[in-house]
N, C-alpha and C. Protein backbone atom coordinates (compact mmCIF):
# COMPACT_ATOMS: atom_id res chain seq x y z
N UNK A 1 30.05 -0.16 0.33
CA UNK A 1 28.83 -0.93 0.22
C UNK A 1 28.40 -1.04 -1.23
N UNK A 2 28.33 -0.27 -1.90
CA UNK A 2 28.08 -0.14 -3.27
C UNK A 2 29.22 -0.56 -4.32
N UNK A 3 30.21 -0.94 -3.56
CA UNK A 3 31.11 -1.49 -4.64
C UNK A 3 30.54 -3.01 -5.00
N UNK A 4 30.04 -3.93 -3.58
CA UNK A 4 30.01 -4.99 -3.65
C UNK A 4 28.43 -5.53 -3.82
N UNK A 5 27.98 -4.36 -5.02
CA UNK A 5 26.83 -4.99 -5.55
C UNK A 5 27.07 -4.60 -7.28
N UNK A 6 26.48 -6.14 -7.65
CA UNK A 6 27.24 -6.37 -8.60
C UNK A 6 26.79 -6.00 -9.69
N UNK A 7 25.60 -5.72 -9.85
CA UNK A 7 24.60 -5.01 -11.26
C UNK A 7 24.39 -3.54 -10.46
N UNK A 8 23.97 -3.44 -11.27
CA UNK A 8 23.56 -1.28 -10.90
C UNK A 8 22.45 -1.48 -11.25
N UNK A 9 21.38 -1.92 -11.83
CA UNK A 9 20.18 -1.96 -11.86
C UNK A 9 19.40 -1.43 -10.67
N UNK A 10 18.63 -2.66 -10.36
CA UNK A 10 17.58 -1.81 -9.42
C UNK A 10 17.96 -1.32 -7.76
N UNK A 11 19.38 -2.26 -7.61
CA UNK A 11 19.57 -2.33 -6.79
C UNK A 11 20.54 -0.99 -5.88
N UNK A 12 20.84 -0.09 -7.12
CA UNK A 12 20.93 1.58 -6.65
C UNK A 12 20.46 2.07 -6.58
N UNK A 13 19.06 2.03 -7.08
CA UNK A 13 18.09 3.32 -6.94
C UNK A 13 17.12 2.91 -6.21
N UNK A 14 17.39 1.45 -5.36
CA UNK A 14 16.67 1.36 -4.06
C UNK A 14 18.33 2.18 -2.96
N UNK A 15 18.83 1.97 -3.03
CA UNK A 15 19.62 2.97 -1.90
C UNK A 15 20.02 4.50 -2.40
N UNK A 16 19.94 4.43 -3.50
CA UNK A 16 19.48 6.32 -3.60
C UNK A 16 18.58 6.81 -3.35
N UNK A 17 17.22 5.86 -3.71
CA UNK A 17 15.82 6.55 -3.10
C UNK A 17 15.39 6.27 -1.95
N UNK A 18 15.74 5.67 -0.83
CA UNK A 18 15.43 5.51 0.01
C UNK A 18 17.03 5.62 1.31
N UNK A 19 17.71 5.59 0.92
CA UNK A 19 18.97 5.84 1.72
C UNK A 19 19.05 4.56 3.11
N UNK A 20 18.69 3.66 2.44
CA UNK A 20 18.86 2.24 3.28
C UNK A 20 20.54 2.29 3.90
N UNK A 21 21.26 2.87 3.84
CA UNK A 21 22.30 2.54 4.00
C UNK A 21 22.37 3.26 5.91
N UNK A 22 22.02 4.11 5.73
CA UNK A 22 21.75 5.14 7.02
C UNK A 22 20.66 4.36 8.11
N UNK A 23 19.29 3.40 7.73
CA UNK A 23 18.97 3.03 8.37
C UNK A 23 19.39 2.36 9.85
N UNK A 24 18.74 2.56 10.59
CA UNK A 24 19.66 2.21 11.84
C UNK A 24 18.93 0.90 12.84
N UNK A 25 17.98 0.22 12.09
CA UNK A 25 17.76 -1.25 12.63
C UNK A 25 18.34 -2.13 12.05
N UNK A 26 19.67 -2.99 12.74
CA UNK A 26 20.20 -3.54 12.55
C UNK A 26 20.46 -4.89 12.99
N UNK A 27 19.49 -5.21 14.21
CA UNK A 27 19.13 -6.32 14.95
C UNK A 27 17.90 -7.03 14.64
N UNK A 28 18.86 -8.56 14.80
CA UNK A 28 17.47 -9.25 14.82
C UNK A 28 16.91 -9.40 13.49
N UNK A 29 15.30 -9.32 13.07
CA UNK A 29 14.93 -9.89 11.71
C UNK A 29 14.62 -7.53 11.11
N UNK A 30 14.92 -7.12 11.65
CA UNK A 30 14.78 -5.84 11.76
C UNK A 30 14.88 -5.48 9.96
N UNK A 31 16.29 -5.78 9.28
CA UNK A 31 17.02 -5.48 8.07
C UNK A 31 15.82 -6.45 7.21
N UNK A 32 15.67 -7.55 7.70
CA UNK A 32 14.69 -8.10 6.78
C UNK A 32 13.51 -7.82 5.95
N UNK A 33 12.75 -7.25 8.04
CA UNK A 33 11.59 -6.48 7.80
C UNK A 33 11.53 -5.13 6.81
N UNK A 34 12.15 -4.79 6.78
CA UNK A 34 12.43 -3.53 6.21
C UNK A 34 12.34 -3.81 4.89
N UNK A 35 13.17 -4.62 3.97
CA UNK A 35 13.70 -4.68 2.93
C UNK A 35 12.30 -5.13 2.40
N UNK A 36 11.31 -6.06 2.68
CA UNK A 36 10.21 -6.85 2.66
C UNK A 36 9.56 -5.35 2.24
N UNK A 37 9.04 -4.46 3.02
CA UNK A 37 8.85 -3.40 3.16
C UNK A 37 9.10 -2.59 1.90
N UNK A 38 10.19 -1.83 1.87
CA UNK A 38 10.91 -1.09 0.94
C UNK A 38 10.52 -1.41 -0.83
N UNK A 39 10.83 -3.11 -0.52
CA UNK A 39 10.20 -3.28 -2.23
C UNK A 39 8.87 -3.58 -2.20
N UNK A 40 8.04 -3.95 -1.12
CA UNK A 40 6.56 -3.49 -1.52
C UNK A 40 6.27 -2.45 -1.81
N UNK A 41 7.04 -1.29 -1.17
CA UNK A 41 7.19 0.36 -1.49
C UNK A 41 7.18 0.77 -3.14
N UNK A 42 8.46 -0.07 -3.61
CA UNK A 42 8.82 0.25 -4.94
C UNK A 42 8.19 -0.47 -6.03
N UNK A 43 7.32 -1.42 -5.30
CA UNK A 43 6.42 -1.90 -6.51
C UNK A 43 5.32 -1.07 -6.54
N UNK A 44 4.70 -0.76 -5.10
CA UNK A 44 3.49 0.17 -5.33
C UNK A 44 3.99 1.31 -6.54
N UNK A 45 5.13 2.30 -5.91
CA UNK A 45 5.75 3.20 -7.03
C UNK A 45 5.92 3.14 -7.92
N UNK A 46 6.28 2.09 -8.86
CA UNK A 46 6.32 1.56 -9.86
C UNK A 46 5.25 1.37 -10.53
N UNK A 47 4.21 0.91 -9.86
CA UNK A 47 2.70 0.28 -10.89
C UNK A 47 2.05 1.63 -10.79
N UNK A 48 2.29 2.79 -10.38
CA UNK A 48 1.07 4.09 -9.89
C UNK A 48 0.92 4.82 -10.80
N UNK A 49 1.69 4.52 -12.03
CA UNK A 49 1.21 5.34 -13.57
C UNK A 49 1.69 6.55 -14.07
N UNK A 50 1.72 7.40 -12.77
CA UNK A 50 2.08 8.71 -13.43
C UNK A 50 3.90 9.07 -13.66
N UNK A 51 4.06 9.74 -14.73
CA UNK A 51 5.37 10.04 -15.00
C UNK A 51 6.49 10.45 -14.27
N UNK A 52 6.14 10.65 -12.91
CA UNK A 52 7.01 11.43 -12.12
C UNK A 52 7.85 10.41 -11.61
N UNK A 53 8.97 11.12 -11.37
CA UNK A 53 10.38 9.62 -10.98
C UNK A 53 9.84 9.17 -9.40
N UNK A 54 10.92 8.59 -9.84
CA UNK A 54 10.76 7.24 -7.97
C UNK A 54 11.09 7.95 -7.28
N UNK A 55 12.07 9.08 -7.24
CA UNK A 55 12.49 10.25 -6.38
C UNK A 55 11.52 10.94 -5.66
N UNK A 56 10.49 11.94 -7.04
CA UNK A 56 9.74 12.62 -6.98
C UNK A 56 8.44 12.06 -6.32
N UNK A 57 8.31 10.98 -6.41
CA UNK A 57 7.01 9.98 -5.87
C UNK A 57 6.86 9.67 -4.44
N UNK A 58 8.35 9.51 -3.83
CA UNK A 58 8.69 8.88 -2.68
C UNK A 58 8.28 10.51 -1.98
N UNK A 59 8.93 11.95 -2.35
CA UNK A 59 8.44 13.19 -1.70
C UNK A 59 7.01 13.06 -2.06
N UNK A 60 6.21 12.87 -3.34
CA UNK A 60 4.56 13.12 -3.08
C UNK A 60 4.19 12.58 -1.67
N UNK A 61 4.46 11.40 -1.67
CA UNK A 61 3.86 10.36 -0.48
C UNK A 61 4.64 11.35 0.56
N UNK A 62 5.56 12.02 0.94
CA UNK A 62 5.43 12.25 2.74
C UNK A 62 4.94 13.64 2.69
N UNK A 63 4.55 14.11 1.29
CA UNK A 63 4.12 15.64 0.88
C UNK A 63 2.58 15.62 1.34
N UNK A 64 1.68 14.60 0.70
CA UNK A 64 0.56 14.69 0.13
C UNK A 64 0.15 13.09 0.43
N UNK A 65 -0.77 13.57 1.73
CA UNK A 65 -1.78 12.17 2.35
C UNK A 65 -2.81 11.77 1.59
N UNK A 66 -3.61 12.00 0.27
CA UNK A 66 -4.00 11.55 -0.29
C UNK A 66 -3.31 10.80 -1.59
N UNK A 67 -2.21 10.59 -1.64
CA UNK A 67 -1.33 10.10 -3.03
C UNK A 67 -0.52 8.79 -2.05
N UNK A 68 -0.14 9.25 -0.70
CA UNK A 68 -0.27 8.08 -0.15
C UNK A 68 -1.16 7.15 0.69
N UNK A 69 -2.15 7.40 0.78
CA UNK A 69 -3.25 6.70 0.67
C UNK A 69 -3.58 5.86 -0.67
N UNK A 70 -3.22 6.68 -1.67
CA UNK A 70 -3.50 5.92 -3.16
C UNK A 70 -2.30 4.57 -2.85
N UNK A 71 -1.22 4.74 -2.68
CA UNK A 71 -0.17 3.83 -2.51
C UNK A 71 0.00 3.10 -1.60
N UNK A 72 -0.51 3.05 -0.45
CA UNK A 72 -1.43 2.03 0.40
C UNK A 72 -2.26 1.46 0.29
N UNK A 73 -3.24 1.71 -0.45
CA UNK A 73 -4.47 0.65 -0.97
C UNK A 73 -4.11 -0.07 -2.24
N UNK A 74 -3.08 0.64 -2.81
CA UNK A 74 -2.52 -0.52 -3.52
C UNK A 74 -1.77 -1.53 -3.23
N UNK A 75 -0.77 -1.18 -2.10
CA UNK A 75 -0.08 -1.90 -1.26
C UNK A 75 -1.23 -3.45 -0.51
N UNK A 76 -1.92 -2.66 -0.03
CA UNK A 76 -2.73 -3.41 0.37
C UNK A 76 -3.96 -4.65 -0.26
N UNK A 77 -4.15 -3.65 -1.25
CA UNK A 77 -5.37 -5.15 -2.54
C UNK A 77 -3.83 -6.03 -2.80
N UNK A 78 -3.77 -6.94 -2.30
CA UNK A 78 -3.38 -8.20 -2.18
C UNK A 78 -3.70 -9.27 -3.34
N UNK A 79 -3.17 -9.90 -4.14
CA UNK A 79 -3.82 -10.78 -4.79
C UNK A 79 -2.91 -12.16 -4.29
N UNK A 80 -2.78 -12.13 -3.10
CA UNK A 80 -1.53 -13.60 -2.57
C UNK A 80 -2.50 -14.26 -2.02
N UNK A 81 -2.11 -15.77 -1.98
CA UNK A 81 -2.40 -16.74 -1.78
C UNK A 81 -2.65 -16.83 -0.08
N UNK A 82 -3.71 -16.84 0.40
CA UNK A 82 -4.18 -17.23 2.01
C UNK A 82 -3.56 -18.17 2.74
């Protein structure tokens, strides 16, 4: 799977940090939903400021319900078009 992606950029350390590969919805718009998902994930992670890796961030959030709460309301303030 990883041979046949063609930059290494962002597109490994969304399946190292999240282990998309193991996911097991595979039907239907299922892979879509997800992916839709996943990089709203990694943008919240990304914009949240503090120094700690995408690794370390992804354990705060299933560690510590107030840091993901912080990353849900960011998820959520929306600035898209109605």
């Amino acid at each position: 799977m990883r041979d046949s992606v063609p930059d290494i950029g962002n597109h490994l350390s969304i399946g190292v940090g999240t282990l998309q590969e193991t996911a097991i919805s595979a039907k239907g718009f299922g892979p879509h939903n997800l992916a839709i998902l996943r990089h709203m994930a990694m943008n919240a992670m990304q914009k949240e400021g503090s120094k700690v890796s995408l690794r370390g961030k992804i354990k705060l959030a299933g560690w510590n319900d107030a840091f993901l709460a912080k990353l849900l309301a960011q998820i959520l303030k929306c600035d898209c078009p109605a």
